[in-house]
C-alpha atoms as a PDB file:
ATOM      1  CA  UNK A   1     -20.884  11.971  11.991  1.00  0.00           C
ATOM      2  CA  UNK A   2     -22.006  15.501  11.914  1.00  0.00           C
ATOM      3  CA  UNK A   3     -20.534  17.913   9.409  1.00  0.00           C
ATOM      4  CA  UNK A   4     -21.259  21.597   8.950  1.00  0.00           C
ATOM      5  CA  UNK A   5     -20.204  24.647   6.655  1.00  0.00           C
ATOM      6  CA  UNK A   6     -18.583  28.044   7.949  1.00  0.00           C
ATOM      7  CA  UNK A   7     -21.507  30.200   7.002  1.00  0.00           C
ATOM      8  CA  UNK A   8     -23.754  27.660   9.203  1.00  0.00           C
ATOM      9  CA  UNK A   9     -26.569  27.833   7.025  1.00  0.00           C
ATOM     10  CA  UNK A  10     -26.842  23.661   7.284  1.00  0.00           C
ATOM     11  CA  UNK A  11     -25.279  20.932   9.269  1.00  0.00           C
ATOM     12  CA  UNK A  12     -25.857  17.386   8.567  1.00  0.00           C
ATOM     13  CA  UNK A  13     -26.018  14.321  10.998  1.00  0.00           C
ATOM     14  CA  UNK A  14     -25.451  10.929  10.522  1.00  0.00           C
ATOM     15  CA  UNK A  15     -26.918   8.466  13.104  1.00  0.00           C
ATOM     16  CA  UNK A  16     -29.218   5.451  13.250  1.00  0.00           C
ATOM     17  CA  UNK A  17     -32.582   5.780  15.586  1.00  0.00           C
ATOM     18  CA  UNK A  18     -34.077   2.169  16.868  1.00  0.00           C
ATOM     19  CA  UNK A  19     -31.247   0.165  14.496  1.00  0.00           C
ATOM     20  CA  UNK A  20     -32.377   2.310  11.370  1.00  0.00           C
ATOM     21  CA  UNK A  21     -29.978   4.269   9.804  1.00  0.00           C
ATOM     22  CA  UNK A  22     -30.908   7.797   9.128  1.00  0.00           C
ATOM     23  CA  UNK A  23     -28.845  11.054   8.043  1.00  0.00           C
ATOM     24  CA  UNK A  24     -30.572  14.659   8.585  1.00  0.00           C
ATOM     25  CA  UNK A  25     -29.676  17.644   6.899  1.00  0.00           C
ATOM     26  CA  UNK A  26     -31.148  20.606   8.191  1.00  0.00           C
ATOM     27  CA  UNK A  27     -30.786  24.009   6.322  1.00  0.00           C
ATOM     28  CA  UNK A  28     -31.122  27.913   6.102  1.00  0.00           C
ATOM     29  CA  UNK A  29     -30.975  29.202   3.013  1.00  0.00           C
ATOM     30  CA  UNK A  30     -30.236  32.921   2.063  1.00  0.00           C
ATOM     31  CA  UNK A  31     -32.955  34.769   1.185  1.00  0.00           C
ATOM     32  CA  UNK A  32     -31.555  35.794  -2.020  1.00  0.00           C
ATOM     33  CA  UNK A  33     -30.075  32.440  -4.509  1.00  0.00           C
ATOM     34  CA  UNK A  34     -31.883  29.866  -2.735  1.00  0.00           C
ATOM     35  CA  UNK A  35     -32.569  27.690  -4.972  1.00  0.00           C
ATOM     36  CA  UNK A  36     -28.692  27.754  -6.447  1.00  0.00           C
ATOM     37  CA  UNK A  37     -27.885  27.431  -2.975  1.00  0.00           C
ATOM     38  CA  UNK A  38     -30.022  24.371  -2.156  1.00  0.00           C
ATOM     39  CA  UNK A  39     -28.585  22.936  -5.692  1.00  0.00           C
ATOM     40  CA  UNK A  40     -24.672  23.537  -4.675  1.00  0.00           C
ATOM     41  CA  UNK A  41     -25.342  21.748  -1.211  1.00  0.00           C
ATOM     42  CA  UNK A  42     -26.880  18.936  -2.318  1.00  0.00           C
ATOM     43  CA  UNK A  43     -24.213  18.742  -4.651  1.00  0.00           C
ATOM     44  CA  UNK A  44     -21.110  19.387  -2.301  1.00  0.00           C
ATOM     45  CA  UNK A  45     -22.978  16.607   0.055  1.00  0.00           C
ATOM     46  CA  UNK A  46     -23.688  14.270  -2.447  1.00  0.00           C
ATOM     47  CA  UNK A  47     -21.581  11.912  -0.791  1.00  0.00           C
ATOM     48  CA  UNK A  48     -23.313  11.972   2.445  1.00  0.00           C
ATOM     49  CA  UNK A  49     -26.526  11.868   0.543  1.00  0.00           C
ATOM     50  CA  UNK A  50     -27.990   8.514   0.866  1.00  0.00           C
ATOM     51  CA  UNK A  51     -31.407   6.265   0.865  1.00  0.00           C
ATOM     52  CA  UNK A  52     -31.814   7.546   4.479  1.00  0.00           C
ATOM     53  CA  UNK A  53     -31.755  11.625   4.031  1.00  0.00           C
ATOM     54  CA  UNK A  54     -34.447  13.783   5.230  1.00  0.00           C
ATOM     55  CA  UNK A  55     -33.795  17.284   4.407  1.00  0.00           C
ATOM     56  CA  UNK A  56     -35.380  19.952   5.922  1.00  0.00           C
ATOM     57  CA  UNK A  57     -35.463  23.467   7.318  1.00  0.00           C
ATOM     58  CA  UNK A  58     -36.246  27.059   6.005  1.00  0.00           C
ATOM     59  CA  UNK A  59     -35.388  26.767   1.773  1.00  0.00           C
ATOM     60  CA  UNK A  60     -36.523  30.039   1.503  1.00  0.00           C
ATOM     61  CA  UNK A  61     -37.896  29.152  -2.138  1.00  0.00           C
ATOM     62  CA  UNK A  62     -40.713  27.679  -3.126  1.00  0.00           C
ATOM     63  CA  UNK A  63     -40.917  23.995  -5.290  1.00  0.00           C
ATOM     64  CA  UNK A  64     -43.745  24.181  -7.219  1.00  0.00           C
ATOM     65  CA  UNK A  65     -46.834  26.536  -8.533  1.00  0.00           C
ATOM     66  CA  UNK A  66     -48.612  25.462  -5.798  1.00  0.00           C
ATOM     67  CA  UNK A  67     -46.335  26.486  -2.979  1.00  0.00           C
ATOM     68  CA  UNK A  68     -47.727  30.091  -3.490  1.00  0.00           C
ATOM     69  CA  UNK A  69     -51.052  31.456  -3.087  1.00  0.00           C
ATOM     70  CA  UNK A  70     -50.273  34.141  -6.229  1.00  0.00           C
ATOM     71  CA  UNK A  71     -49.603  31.360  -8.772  1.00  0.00           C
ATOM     72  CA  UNK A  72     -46.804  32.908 -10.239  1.00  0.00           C
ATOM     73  CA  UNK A  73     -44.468  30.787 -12.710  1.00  0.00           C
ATOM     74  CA  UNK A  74     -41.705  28.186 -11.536  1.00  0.00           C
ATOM     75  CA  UNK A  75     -38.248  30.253 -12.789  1.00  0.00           C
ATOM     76  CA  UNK A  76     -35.302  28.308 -14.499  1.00  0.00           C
ATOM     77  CA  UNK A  77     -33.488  28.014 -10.628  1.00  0.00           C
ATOM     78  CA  UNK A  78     -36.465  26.486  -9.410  1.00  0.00           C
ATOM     79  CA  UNK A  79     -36.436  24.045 -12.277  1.00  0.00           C
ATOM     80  CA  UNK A  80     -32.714  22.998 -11.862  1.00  0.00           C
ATOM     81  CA  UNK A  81     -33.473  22.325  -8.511  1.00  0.00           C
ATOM     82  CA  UNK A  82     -36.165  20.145  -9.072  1.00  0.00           C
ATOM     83  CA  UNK A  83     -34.442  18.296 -11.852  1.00  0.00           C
ATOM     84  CA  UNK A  84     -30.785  17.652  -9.417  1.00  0.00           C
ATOM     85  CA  UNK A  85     -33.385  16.487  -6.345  1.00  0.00           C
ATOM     86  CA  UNK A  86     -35.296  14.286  -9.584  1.00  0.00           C
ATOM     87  CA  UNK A  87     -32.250  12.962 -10.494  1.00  0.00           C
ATOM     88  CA  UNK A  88     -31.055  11.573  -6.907  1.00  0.00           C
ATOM     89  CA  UNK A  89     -34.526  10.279  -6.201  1.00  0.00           C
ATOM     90  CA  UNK A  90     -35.434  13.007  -3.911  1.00  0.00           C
ATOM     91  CA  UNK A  91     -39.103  13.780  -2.928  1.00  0.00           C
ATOM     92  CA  UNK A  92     -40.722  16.485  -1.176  1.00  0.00           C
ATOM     93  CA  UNK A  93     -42.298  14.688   1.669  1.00  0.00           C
ATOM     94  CA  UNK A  94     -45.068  15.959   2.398  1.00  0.00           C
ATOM     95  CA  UNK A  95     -46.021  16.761  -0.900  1.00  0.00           C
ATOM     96  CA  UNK A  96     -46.504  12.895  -1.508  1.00  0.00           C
ATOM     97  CA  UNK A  97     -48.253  12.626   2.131  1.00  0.00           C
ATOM     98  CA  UNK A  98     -50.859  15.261   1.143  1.00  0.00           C
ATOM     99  CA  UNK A  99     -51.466  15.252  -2.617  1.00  0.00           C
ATOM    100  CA  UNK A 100     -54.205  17.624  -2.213  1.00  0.00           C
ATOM    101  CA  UNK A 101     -54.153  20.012   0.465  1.00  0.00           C
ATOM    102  CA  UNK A 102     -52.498  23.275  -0.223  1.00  0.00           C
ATOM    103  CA  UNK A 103     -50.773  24.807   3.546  1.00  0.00           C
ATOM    104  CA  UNK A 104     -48.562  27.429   3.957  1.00  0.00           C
ATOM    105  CA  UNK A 105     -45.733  27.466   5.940  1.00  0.00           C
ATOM    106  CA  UNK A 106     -44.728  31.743   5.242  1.00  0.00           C
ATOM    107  CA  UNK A 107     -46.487  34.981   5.229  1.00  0.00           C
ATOM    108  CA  UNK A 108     -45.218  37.890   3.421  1.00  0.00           C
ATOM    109  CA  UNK A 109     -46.815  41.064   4.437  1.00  0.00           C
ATOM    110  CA  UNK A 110     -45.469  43.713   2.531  1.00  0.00           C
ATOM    111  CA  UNK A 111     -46.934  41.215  -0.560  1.00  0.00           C
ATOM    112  CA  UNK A 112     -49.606  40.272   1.382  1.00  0.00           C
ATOM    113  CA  UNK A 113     -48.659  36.169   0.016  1.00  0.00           C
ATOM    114  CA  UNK A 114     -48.742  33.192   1.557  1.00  0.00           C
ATOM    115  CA  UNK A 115     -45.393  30.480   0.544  1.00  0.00           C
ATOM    116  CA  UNK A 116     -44.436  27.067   1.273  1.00  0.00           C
ATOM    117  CA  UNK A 117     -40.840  27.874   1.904  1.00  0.00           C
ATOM    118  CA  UNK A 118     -40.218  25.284   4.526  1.00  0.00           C
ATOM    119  CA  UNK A 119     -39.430  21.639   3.916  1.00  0.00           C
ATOM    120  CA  UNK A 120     -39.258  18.117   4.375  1.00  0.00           C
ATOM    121  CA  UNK A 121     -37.182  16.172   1.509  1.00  0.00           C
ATOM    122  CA  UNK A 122     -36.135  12.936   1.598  1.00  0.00           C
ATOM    123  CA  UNK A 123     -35.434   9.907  -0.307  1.00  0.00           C
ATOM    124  CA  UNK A 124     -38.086   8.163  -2.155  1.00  0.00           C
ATOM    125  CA  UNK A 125     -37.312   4.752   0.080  1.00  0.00           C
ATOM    126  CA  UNK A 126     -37.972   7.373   2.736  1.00  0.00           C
ATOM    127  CA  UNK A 127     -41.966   7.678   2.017  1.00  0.00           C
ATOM    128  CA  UNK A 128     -42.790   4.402   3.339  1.00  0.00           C
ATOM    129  CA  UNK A 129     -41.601   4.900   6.537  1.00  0.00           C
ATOM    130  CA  UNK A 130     -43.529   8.535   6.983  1.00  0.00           C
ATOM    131  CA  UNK A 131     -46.764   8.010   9.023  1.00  0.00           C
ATOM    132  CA  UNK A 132     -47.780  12.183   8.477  1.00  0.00           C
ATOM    133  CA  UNK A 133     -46.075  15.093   7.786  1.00  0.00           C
ATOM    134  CA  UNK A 134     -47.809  18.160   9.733  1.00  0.00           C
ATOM    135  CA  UNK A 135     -47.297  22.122   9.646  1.00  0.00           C
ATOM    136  CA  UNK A 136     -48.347  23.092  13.077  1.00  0.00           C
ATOM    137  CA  UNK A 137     -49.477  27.021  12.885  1.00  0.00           C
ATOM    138  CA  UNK A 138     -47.809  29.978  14.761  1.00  0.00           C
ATOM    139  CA  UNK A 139     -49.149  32.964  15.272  1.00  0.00           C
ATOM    140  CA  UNK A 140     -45.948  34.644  16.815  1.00  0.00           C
ATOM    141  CA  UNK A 141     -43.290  34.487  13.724  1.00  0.00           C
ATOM    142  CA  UNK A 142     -43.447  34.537  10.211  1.00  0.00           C
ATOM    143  CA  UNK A 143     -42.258  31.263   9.534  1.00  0.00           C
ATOM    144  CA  UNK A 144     -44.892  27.844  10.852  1.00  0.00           C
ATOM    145  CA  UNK A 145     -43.279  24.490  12.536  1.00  0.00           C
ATOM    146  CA  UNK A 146     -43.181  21.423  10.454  1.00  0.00           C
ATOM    147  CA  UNK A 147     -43.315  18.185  11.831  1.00  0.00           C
ATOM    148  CA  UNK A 148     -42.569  14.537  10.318  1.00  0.00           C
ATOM    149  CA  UNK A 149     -43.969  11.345  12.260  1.00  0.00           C
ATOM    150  CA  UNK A 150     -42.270   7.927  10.989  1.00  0.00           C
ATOM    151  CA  UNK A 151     -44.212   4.772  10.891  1.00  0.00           C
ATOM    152  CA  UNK A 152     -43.258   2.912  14.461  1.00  0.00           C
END
């Protein structure tokens, strides 16, 4: 099954890789609303949302405190967010992978800021099938590749 919107800012596949079942939703959201955004999709897909979701892509928002290097308060979108991806058990991946480590995966020169704006959600059931989540540095755009390596 693979199902997309009209703006394409996300299209989610449903599939099974070596006889496990997975769905991916992978994401762009507008620079401006994200985390409402985020919120309504989850919401609109909650149907398709199952113990088997990763979510990724560019969220353009950050989740937490931490996901900026100016440690500048969580707003009330922010919070809803967290609190709808609380309620349906979702996780940010490699926030459980790497409790401690703070990485970057945006640069914003004109604020001279570093973001974690990318990433990897899933389903708590999810995290014990995760082997490492990685953000692989680029040098070339402003945005940094995130990788997630499941547990053979």
């Amino acid at each position: 099954m693979i199902k997309k919107d009209k703006e394409r800012h996300y299209i989610i596949v449903k599939g099974s890789i070596q006889q496990e079942d997975l769905t991916i939703l992978n994401m762009y959201a507008p620079n401006t609303g994200a985390p409402r955004f985020i919120k309504q999709v989850v919401r609109d897909l909650q149907r398709d949302i199952d113990s088997h979701i990763v979510i990724m892509g560019d969220c353009n928002t950050r989740l937490t405190v931490l996901d900026r290097s100016s440690r500048q308060k969580i707003n009330k979108d922010i919070q809803d967010l967290n609190s709808t991806l609380d309620q349906m058990d979702l996780i940010d991946l490699y926030k459980a992978l790497h409790q401690k480590p703070t990485e970057y995966t945006f640069f914003s020169l004109p604020h001279a800021t570093y973001s974690k704006t990318d990433h990897i959600i899933g389903h708590k059931t999810i995290l014990s099938k995760c082997e490492r989540t990685t953000i692989i540095p680029n040098t070339l755009l402003d945005h940094i590749q995130l990788t997630n390596r499941s547990q053979d």
